[in-house]
C-alpha atoms as a PDB file:
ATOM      1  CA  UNK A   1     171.878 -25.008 101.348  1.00  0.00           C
ATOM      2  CA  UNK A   2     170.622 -24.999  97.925  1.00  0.00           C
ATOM      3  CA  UNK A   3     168.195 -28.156  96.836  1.00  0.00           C
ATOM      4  CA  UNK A   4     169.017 -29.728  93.306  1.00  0.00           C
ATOM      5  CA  UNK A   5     165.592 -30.819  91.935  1.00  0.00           C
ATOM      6  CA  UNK A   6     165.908 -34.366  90.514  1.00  0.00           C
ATOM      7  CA  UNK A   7     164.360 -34.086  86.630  1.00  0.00           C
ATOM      8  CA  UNK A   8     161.621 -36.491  85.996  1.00  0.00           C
ATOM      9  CA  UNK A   9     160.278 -37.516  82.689  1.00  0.00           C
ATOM     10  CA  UNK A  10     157.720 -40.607  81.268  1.00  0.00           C
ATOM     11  CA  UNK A  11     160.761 -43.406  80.789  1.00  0.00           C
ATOM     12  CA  UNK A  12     161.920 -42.637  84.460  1.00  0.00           C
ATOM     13  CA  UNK A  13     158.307 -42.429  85.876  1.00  0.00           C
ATOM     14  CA  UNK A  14     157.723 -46.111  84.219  1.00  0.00           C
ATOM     15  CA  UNK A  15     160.643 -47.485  85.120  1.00  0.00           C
ATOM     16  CA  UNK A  16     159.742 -46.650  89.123  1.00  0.00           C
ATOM     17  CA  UNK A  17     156.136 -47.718  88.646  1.00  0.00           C
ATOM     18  CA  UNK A  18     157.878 -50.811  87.601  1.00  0.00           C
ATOM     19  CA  UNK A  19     160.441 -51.345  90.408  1.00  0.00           C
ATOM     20  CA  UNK A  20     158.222 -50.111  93.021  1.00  0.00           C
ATOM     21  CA  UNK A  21     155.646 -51.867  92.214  1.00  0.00           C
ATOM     22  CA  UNK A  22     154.789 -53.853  95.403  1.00  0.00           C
ATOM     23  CA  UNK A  23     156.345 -51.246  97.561  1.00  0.00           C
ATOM     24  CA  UNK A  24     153.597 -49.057  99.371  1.00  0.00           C
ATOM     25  CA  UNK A  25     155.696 -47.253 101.941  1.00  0.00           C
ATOM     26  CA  UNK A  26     157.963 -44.214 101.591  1.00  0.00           C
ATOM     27  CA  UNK A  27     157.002 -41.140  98.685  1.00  0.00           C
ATOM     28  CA  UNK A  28     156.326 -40.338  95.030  1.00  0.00           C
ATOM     29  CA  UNK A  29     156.840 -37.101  93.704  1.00  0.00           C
ATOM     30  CA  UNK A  30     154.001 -35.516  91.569  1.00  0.00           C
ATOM     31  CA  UNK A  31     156.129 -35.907  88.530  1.00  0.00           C
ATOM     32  CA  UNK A  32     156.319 -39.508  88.840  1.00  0.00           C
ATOM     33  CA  UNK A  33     152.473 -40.212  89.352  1.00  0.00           C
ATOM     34  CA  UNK A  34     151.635 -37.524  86.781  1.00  0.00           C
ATOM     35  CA  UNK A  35     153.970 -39.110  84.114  1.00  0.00           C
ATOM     36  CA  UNK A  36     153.518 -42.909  84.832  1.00  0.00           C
ATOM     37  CA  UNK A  37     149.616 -41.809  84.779  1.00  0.00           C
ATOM     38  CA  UNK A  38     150.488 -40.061  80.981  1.00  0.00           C
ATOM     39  CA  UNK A  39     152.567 -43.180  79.874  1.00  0.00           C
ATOM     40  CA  UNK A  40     149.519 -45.505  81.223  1.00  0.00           C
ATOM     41  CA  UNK A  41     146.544 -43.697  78.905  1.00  0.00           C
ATOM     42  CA  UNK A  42     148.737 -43.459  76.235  1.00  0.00           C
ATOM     43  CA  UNK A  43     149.207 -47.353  76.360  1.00  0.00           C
ATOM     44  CA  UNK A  44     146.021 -47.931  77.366  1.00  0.00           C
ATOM     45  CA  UNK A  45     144.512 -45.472  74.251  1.00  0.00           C
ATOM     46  CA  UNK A  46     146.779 -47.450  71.712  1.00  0.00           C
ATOM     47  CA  UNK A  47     145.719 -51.046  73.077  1.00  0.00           C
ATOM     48  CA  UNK A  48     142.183 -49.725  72.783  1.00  0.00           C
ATOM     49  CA  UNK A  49     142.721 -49.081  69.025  1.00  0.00           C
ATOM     50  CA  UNK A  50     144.181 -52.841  69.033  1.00  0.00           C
ATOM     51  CA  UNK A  51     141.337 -53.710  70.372  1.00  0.00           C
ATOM     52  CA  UNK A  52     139.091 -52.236  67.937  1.00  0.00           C
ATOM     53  CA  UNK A  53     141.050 -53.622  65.089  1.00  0.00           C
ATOM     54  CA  UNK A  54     141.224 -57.357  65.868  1.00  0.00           C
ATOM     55  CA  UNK A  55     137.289 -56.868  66.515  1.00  0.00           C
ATOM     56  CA  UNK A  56     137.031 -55.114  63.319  1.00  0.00           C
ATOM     57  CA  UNK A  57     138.755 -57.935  61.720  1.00  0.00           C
ATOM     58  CA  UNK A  58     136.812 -60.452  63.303  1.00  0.00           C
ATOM     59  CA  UNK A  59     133.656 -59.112  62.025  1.00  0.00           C
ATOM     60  CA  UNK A  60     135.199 -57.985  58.990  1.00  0.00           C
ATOM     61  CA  UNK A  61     136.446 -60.633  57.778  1.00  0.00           C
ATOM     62  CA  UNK A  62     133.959 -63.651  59.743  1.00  0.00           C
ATOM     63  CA  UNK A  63     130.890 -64.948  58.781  1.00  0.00           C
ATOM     64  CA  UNK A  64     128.751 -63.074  62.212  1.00  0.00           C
ATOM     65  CA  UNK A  65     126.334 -65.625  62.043  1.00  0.00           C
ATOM     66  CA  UNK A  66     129.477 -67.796  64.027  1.00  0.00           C
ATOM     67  CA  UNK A  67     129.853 -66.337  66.666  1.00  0.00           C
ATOM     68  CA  UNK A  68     127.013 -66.506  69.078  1.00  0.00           C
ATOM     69  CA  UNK A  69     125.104 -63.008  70.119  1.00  0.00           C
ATOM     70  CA  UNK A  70     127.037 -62.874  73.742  1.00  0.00           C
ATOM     71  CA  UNK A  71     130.057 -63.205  72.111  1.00  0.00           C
ATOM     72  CA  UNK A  72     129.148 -60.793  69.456  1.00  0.00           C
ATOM     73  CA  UNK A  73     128.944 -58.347  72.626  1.00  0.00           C
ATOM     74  CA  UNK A  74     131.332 -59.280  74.154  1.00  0.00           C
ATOM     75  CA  UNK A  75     133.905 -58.889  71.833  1.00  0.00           C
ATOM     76  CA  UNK A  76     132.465 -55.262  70.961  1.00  0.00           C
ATOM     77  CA  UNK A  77     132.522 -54.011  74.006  1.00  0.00           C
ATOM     78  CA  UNK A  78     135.534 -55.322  75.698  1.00  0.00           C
ATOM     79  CA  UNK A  79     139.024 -54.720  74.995  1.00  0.00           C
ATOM     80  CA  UNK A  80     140.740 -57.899  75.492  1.00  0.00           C
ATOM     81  CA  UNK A  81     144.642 -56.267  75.724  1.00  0.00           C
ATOM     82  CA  UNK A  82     143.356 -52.991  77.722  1.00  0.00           C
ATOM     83  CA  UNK A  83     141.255 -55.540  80.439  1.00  0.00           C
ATOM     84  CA  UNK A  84     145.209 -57.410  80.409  1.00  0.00           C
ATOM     85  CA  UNK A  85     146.790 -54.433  80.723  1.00  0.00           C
ATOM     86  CA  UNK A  86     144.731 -52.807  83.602  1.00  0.00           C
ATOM     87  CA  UNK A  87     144.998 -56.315  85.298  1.00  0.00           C
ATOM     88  CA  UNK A  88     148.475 -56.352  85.452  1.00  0.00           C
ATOM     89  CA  UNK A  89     149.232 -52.675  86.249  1.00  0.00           C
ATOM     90  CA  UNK A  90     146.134 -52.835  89.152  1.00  0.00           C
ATOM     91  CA  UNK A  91     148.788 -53.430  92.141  1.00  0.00           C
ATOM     92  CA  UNK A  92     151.239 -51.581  90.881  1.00  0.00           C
ATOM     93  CA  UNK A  93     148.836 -48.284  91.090  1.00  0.00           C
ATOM     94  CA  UNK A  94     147.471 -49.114  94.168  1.00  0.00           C
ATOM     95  CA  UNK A  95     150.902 -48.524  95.759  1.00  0.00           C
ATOM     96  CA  UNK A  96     151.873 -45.684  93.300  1.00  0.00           C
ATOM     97  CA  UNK A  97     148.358 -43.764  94.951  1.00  0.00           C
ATOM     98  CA  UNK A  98     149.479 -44.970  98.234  1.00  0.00           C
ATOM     99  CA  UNK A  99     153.665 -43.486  97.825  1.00  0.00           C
ATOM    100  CA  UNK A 100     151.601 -40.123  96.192  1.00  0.00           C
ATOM    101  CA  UNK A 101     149.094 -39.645  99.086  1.00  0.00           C
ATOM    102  CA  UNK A 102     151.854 -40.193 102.129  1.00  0.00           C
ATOM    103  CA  UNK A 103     153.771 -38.009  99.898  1.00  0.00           C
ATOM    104  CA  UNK A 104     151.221 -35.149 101.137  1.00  0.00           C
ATOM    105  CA  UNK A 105     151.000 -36.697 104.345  1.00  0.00           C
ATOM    106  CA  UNK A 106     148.207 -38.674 104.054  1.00  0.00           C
ATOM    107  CA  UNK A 107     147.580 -42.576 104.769  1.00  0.00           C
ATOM    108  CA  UNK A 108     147.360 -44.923 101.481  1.00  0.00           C
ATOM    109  CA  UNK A 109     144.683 -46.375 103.082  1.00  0.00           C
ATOM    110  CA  UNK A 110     142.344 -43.239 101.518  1.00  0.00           C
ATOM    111  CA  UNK A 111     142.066 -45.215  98.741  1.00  0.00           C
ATOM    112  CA  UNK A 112     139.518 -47.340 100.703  1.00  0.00           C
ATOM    113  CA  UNK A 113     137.309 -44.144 100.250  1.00  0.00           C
ATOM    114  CA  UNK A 114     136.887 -45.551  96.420  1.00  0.00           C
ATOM    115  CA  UNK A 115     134.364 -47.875  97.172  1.00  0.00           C
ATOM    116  CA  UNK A 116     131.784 -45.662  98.928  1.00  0.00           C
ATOM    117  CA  UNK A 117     130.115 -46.214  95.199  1.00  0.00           C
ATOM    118  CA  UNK A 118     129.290 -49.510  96.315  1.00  0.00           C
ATOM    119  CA  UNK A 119     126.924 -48.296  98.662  1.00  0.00           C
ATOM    120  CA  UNK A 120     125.643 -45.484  96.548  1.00  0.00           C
ATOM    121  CA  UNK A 121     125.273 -47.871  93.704  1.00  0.00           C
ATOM    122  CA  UNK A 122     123.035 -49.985  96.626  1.00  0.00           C
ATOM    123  CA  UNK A 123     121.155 -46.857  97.445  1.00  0.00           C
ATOM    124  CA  UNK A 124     120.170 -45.696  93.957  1.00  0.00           C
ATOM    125  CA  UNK A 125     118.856 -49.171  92.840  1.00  0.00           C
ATOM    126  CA  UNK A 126     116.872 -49.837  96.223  1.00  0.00           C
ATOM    127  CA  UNK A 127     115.460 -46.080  94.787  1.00  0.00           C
ATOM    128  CA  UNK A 128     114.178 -46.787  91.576  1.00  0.00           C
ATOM    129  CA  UNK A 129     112.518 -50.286  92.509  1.00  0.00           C
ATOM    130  CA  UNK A 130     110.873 -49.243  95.124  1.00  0.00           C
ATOM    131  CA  UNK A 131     109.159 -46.512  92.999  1.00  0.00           C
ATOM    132  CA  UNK A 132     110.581 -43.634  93.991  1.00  0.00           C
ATOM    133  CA  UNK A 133     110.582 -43.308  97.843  1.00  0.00           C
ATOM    134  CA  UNK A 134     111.646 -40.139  99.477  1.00  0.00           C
ATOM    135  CA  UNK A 135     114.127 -41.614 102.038  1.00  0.00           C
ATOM    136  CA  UNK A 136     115.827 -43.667 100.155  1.00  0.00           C
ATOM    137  CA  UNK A 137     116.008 -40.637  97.536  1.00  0.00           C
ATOM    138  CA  UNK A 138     117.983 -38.234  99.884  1.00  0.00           C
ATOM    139  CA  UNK A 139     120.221 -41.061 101.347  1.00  0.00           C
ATOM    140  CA  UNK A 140     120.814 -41.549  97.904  1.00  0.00           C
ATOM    141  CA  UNK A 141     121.765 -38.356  97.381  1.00  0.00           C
ATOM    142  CA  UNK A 142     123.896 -37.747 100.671  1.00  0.00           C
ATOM    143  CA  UNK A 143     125.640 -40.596  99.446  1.00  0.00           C
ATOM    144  CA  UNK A 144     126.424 -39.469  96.288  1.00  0.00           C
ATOM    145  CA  UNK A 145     127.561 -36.114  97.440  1.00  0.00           C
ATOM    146  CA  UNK A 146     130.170 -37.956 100.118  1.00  0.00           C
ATOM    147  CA  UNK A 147     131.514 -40.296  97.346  1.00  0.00           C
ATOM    148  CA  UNK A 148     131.819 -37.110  95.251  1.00  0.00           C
ATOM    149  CA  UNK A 149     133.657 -35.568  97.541  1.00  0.00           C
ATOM    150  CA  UNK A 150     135.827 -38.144  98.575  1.00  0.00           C
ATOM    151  CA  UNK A 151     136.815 -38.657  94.805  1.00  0.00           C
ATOM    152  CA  UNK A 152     137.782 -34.703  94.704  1.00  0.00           C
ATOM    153  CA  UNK A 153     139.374 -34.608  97.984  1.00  0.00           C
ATOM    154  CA  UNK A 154     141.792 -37.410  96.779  1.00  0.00           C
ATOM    155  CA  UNK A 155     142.685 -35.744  93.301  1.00  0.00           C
ATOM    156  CA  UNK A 156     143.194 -32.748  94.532  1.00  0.00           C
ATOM    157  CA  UNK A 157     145.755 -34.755  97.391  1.00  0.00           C
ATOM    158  CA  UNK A 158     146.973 -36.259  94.583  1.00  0.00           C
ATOM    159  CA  UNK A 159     147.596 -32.748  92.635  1.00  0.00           C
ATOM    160  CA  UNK A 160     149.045 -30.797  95.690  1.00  0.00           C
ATOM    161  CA  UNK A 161     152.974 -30.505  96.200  1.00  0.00           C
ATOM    162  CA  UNK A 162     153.935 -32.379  99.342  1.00  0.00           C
ATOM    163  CA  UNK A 163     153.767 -30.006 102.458  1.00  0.00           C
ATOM    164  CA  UNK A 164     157.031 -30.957 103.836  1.00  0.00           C
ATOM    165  CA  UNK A 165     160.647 -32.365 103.064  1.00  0.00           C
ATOM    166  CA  UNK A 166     160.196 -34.732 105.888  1.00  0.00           C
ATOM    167  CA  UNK A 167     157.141 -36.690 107.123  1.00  0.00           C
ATOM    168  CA  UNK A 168     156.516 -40.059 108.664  1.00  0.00           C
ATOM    169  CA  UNK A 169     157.345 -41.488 105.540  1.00  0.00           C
ATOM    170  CA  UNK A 170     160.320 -40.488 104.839  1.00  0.00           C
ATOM    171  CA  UNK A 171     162.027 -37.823 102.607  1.00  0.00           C
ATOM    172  CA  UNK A 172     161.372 -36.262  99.814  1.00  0.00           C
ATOM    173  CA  UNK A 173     162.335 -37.951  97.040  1.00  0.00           C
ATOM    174  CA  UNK A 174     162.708 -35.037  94.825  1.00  0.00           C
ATOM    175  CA  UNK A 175     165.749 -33.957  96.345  1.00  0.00           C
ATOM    176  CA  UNK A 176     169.229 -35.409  95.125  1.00  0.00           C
ATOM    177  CA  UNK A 177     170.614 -35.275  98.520  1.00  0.00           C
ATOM    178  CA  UNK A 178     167.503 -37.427  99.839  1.00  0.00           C
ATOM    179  CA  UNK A 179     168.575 -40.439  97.620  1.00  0.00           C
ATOM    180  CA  UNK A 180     170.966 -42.454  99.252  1.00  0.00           C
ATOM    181  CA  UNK A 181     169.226 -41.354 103.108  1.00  0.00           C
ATOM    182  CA  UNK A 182     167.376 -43.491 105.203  1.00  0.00           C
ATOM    183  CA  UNK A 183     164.443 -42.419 107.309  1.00  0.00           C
ATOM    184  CA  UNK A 184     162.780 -44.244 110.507  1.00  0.00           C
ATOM    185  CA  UNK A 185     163.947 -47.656 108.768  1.00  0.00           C
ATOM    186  CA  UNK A 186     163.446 -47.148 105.209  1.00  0.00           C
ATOM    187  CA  UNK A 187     165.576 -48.377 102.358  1.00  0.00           C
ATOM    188  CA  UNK A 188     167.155 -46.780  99.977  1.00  0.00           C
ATOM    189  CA  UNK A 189     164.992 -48.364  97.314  1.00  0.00           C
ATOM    190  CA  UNK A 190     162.423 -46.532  98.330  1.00  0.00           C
ATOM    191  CA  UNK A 191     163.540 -43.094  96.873  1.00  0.00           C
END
């Protein structure tokens, strides 16, 4: 039996980031990460140049000596409609990562690996104030190396096709004939 390959481009990839966006079970194909991940630096690269105008502007066209120095710095460095943006697209890529990784087979719950840079953080500041001790230097290290990793083992999770049609979370959603299927209770929705 032949396989007919759904198509999937930007508008469609948006559109599912959109309607799935509290659902964290069942798949996404690589296409629709890939492309909703396109269509979010694009929007996020053209609210950053919003951004930079309206601050422009303000100092442009302001007497500076207004606004205080914190808010002088803050306005420079922080992009009012990106922050917004991230904000309200945070969930909705938390269970995009989660659909891509079981879409490999993995658990969604890998995405817990992202804050081993909290203790790394921990471990590099203990470092430098307490004037360079050796111990804390290679646990520093080590730790580095295992949040490196991590970070690289997920993208490349993220990159690779899924390994199977079929896995405990359903099936693939790239095939046509897998849209209207359930799997071990799923909905339909979840294609």
């Amino acid at each position: 039996m032949t396989k007919v390959i759904q198509q999937m481009d930007m508008t469609k990839a948006a559109k599912l980031f959109f309607t799935n966006y509290f659902d964290f079970s069942g798949r996404a194909s690589r296409g629709e990460f890939w492309w909703a991940y396109l269509a979010f630096f694009i929007i996020s690269f053209i609210l950053a140049i919003v951004d930079g105008v309206i601050v422009g502007i303000i100092f442009g066209f302001t007497d500076n000596e207004l606004l205080s120095i914190t808010e002088n710095e803050f306005l420079s460095t922080n992009g009012f409609f990106s922050n917004i943006f991230s904000l309200v697209t945070l969930i909705g890529w938390i269970s995009l990562t989660s659909r891509r990784l079981q879409d490999n087979g993995h658990s969604g719950w890998w995405q817990l690996s992202y804050f081993s840079i909290i203790p790394t953080i921990i471990l590099w500041v203990f470092f430098i104030s307490a004037d360079g001790n050796p111990v804390l230097l290679s646990f520093s290290i080590i730790f580095t190396i295992i949040t490196l990793a991590l970070y690289i083992l997920i993208l490349v999770w993220l990159i690779l096709p899924p390994t199977e049609d079929e896995n405990r979370w359903g099936l693939n959603p790239l095939y046509y004939e897998n849209q209207n299927k359930t799997f071990s209770g799923a909905d339909p929705k979840d294609w």
